[in-house]
Protein backbone atom coordinates (compact mmCIF):
# COMPACT_ATOMS: atom_id res chain seq x y z
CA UNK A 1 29.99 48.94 69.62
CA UNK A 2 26.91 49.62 71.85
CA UNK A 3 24.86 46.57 72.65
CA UNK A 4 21.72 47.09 71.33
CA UNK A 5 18.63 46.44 73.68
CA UNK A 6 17.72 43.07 72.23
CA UNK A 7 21.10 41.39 72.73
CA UNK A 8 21.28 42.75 76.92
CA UNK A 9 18.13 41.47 77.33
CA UNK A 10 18.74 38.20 75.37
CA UNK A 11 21.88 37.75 77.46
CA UNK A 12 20.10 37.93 80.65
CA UNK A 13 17.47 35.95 79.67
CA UNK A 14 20.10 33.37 78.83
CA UNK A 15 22.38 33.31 81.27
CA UNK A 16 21.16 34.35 84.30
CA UNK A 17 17.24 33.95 84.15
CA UNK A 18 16.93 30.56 82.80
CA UNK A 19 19.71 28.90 84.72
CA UNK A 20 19.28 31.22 88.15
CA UNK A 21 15.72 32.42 88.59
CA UNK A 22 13.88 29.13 86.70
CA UNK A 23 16.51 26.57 87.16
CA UNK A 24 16.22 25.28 83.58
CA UNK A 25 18.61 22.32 82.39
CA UNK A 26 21.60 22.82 80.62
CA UNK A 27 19.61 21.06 77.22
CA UNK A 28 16.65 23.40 77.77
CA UNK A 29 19.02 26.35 77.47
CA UNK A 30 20.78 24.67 74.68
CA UNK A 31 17.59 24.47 72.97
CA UNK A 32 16.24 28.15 73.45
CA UNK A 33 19.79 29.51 72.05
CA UNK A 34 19.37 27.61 68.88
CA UNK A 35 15.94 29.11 68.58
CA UNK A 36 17.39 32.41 69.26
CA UNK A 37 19.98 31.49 66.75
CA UNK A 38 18.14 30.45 63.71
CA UNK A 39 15.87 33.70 64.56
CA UNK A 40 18.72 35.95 64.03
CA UNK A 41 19.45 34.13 61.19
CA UNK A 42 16.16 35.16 59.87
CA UNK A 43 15.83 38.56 60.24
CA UNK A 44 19.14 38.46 58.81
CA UNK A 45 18.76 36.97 55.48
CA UNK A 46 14.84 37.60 55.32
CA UNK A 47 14.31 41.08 56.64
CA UNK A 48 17.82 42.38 56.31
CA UNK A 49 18.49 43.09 59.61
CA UNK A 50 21.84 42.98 60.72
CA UNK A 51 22.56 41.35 64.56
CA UNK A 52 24.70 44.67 65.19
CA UNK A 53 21.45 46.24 64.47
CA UNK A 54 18.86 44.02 65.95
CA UNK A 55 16.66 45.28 68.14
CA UNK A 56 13.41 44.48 70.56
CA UNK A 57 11.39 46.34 68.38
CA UNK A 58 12.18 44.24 65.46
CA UNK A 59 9.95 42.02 67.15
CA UNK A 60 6.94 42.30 66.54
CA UNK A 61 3.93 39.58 66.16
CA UNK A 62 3.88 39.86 62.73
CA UNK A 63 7.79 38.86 62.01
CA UNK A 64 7.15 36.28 64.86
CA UNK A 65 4.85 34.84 62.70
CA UNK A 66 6.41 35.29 59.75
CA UNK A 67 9.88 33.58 61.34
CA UNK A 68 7.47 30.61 62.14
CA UNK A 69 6.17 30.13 59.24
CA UNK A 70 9.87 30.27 57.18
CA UNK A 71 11.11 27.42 59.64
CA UNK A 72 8.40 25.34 58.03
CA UNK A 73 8.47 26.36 54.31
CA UNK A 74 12.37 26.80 54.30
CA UNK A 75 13.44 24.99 56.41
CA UNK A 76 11.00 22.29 56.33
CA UNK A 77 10.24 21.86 60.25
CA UNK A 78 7.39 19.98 61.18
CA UNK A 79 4.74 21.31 63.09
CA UNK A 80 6.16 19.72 66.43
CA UNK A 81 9.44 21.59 65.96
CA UNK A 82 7.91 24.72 65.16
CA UNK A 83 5.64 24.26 68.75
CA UNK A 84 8.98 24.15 70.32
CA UNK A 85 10.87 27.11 69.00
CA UNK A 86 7.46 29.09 69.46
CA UNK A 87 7.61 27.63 73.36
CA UNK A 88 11.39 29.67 73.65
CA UNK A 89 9.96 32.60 72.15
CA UNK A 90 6.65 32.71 74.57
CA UNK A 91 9.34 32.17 77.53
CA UNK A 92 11.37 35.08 76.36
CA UNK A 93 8.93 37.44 76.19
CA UNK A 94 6.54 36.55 79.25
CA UNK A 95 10.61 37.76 80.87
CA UNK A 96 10.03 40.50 79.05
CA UNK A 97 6.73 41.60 80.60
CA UNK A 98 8.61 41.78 83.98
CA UNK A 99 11.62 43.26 82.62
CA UNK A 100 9.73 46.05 80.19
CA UNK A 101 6.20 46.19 81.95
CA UNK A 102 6.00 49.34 79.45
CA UNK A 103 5.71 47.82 76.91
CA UNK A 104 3.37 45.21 77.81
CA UNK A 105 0.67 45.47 74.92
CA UNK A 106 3.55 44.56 72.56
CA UNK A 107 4.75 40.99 74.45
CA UNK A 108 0.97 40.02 75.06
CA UNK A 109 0.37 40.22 71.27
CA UNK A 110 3.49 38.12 70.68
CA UNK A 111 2.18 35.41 73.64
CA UNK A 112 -1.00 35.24 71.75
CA UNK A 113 0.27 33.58 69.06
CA UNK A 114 -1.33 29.78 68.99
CA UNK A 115 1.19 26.71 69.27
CA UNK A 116 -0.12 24.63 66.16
CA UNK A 117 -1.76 21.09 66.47
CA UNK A 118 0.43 18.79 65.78
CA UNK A 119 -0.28 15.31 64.22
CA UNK A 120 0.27 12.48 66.50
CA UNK A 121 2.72 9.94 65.29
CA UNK A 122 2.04 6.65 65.66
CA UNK A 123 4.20 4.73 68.44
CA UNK A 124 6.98 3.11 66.59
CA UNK A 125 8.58 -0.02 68.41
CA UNK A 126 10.17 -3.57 67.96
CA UNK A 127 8.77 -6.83 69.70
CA UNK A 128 11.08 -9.21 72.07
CA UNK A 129 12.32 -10.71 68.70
CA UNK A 130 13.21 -7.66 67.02
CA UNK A 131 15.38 -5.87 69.96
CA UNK A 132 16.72 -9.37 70.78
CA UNK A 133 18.03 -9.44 66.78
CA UNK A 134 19.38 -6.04 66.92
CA UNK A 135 21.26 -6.75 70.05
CA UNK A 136 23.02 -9.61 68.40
CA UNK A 137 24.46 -6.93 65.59
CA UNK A 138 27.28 -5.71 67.37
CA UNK A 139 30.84 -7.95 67.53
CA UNK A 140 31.16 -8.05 71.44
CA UNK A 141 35.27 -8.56 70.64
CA UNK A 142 35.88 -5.30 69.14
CA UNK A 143 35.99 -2.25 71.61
CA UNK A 144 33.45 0.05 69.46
CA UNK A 145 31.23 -3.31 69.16
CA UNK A 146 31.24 -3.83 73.14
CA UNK A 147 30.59 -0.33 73.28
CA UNK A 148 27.40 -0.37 71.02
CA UNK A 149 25.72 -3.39 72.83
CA UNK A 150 26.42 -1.95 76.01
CA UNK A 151 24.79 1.65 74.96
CA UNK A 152 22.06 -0.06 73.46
CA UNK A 153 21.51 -2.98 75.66
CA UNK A 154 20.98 0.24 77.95
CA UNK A 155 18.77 2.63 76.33
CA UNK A 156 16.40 -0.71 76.13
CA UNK A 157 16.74 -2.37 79.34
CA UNK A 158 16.53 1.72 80.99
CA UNK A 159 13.32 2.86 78.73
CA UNK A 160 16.07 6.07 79.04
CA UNK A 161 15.63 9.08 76.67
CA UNK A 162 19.16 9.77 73.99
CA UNK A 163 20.17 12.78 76.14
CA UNK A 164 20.17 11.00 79.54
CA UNK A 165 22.37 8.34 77.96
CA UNK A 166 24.59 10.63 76.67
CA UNK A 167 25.18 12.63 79.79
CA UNK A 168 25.83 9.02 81.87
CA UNK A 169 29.33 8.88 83.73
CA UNK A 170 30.49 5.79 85.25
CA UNK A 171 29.64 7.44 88.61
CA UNK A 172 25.43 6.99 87.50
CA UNK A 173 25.99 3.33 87.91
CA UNK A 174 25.93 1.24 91.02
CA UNK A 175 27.10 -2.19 89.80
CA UNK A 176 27.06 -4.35 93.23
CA UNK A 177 23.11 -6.08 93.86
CA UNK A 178 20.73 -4.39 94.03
CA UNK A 179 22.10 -2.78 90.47
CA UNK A 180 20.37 0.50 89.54
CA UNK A 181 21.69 3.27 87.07
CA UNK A 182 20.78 7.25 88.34
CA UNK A 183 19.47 9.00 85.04
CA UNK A 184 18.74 12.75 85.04
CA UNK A 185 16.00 13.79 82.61
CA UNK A 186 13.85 16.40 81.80
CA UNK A 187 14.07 19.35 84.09
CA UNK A 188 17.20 17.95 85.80
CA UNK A 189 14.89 15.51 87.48
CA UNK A 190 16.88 12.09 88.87
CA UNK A 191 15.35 9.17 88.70
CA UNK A 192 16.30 5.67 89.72
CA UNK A 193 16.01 2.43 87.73
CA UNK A 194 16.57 -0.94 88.56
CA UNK A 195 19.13 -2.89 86.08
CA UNK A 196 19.13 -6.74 84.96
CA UNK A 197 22.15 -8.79 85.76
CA UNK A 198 22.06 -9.65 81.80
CA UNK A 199 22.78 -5.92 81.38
CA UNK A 200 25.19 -5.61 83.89
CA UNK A 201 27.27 -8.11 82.10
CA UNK A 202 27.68 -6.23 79.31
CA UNK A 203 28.45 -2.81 81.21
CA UNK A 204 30.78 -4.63 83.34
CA UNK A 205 32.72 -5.71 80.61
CA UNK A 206 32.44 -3.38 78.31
CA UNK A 207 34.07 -0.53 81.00
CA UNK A 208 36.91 -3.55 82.03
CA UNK A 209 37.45 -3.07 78.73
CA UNK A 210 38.09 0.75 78.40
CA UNK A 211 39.58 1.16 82.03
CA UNK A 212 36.37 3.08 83.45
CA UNK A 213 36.91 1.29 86.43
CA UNK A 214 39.75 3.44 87.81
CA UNK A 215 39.60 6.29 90.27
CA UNK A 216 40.30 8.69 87.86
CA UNK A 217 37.71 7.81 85.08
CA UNK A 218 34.51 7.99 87.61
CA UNK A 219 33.30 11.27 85.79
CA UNK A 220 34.64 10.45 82.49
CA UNK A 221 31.79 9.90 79.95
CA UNK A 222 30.23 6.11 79.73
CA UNK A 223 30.07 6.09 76.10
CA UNK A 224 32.09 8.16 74.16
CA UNK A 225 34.03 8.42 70.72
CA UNK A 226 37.51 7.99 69.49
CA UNK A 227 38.34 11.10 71.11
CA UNK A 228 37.23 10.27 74.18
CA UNK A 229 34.16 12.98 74.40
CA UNK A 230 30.84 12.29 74.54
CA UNK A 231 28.77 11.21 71.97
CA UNK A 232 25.95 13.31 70.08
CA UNK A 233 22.73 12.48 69.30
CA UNK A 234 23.13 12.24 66.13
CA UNK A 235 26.46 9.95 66.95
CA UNK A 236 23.92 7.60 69.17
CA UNK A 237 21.37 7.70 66.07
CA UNK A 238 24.11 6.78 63.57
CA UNK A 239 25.19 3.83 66.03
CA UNK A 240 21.50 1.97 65.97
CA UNK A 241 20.63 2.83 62.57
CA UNK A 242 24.07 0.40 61.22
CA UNK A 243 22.70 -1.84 62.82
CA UNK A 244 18.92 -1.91 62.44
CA UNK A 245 20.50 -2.25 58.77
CA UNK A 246 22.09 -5.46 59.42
CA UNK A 247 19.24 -6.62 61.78
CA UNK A 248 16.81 -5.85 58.82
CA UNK A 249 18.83 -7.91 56.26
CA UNK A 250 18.59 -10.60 58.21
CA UNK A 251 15.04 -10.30 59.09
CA UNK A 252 12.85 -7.71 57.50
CA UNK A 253 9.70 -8.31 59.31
CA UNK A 254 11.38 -7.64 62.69
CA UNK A 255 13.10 -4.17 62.34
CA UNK A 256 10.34 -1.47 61.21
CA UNK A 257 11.43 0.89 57.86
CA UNK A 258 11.59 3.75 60.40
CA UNK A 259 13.75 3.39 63.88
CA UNK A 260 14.94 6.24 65.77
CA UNK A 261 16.61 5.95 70.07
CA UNK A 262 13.09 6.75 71.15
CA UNK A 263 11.78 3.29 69.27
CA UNK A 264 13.99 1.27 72.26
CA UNK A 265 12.11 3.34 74.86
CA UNK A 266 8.57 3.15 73.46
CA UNK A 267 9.81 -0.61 72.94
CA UNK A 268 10.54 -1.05 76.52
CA UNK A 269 7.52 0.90 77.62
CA UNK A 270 5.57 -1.48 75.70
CA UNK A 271 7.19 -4.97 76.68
CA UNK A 272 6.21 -3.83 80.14
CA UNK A 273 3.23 -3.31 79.78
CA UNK A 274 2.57 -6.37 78.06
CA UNK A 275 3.82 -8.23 80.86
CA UNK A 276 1.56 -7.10 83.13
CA UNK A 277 3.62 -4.09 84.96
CA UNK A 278 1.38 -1.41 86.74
CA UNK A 279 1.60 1.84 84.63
CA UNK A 280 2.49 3.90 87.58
CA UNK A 281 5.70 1.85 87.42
CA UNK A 282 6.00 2.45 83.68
CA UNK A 283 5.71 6.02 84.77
CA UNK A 284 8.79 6.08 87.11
CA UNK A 285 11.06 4.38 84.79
CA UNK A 286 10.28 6.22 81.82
CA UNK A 287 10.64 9.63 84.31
CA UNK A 288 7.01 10.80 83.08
CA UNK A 289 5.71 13.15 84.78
CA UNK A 290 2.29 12.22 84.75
CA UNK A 291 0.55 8.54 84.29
CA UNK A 292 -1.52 10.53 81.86
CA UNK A 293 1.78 10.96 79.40
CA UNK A 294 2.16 6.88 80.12
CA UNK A 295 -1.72 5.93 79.23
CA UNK A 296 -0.42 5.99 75.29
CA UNK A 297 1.09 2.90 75.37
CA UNK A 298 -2.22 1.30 76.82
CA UNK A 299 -4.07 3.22 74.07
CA UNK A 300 -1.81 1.67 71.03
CA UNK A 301 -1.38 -1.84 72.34
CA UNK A 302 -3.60 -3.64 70.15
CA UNK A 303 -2.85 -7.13 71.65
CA UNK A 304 -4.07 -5.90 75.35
CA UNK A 305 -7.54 -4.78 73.97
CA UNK A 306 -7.99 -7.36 71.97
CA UNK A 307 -7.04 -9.68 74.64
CA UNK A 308 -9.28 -7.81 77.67
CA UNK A 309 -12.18 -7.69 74.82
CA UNK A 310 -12.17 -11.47 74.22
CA UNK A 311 -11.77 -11.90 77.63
CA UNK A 312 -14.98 -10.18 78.55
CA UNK A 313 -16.91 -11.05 76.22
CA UNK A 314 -20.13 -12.67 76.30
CA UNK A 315 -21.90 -14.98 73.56
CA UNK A 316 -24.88 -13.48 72.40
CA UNK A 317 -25.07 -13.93 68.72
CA UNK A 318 -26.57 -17.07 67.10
CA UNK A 319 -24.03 -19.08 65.39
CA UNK A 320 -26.56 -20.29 63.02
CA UNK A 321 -26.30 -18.77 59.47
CA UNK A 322 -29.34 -19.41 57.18
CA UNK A 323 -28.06 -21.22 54.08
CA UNK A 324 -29.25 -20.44 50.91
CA UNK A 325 -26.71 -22.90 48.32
CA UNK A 326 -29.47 -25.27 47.81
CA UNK A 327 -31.56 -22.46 46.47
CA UNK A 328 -31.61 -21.94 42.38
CA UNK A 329 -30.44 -18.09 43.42
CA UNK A 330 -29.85 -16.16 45.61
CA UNK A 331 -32.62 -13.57 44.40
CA UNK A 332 -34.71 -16.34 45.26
CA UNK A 333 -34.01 -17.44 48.52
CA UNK A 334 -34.10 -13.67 49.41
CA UNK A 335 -37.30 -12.89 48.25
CA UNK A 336 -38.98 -16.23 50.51
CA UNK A 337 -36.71 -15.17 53.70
């Protein structure tokens, strides 16, 4: 079967432009298939068009659109998700511009197509008390449990995204003083954080415990499953929700209703802050790459303004209230004010 132009140019886009000529991350590429996946999909059981079949000029604004608009109503995607499969679509096609410049007038009309504004959610994290309840879920004398307060103990004490976790080997971790863990994120950018001793603890025996000390284990995953791969996100997700459920049965005021891996690191962003760390440092542990991104946590810290607020303020109401009880009403003593 001949390939039609759509699929060549998808291929190339995949596997040679993206990794080669723009040096995207493994995830990034990961994410742009699925887009490409699920688009397929649509033109497939929406428009009737075959993938055998499916070609570039199947794609036109209008079924870009349309494809947008049917991950939302179908498949219920928030406005956030469909920014990001709209962000794979605008990279494929400004390739395109270089690869067809014939055809220009076509891509430009697809790149014109807005990225929605998405609703800002607000920053969900725990206090000291809540992460320090949740860490005392797991049963450190079990091997999953020693796992699960290692991986978590982590994601806090790291402010690390779910990904860079999951891609850790033993190798990322330096385990002698001064103890720092190497975490790639976004953009295959390495970063390096500083870990506690508490923490350290834990990893150290927590890997005694599953042999990741040997040679032979260095690039073995840190945390894996009962088959010895790595874990998923979802896997990670699974892991804290158990036990936010058995933190929150304990203490319901301490573990919010809604608790995803990213509520450790906006946790940890915001116990730093709290303490007084410069955001600029916030900024290099979380692996931001702009202060800017960072700033949020200021914004949403209620405590901080309300503390820098008393703090400067100045006395210049009179704390004398007229009193009007002795009156016979209060019409009265209103009218001879």
């Amino acid at each position: 079967m001949k390939p039609t132009d759509f699929s060549k140019s998808l291929t190339d886009f995949l596997s040679k432009y993206l990794p080669a000529e723009r040096g995207m991350s493994y995830n990034t590429i990961s994410s742009y298939k699925m887009t490409f996946i699920l688009f397929i999909e649509f033109m497939n059981t929406q428009k009737n068009v075959k993938v055998q079949k499916l070609s570039l000029g199947h794609c036109s604004r209008e079924s870009i659109v349309q494809f947008l608009d049917w991950l939302q109503q179908t498949r219920k995607n928030s406005d956030s998700t469909r920014n990001v499969r709209l962000a794979a679509i605008h990279s494929f096609f400004k390739f395109m511009q270089y690869r067809e410049p014939d055809r220009l007038n076509e891509w430009q009309q697809i790149l014109s197509i807005k990225v929605k504004k998405a609703k800002k959610e607000v920053i969900n994290y725990l206090t000291v008390d809540g992460i320090k309840l949740l860490l005392l879920q797991p049963d450190q004398l079990s091997r999953k449990g020693a796992r699960d307060l290692a991986m978590l103990a982590l994601m806090y004490d790291t402010g690390a995204r779910v990904q860079e976790i999951i891609d850790l080997t033993p190798s990322s971790l330096r385990l002698d003083k001064p103890f720092t863990i190497k975490l790639i994120g976004k953009g295959n950018k390495a970063r390096i954080v500083p870990l506690m001793e508490q923490e350290v603890v834990h990893l150290k025996y927590y890997m005694q415990k599953n042999k990741l000390f040997e040679p032979q284990a260095n690039l073995y995953p840190l945390f894996f499953n009962t088959r010895k791969e790595k874990l998923t996100r979802a896997g990670v997700g699974h892991v804290l929700q158990r036990y936010a459920d058995m933190a929150r049965n304990k203490n319901q005021s301490l573990i919010p209703d809604k608790i995803s891996c990213h509520s450790l690191r906006h946790s940890k962003a915001m116990h730093l802050l709290q303490a007084g760390v410069n955001l600029v440092y916030i900024r290099d542990i979380l692996g931001h790459e702009s202060v800017q991104t960072t700033e949020v946590y200021a914004r949403v810290d209620s405590k901080h303004k309300r503390e820098a607020i008393e703090k400067a303020y100045s006395d210049v109401m009179n704390n004398e209230v007229p009193e009007w009880n002795n009156n016979e009403s209060l019409i009265d003593w209103l009218r001879n004010f």
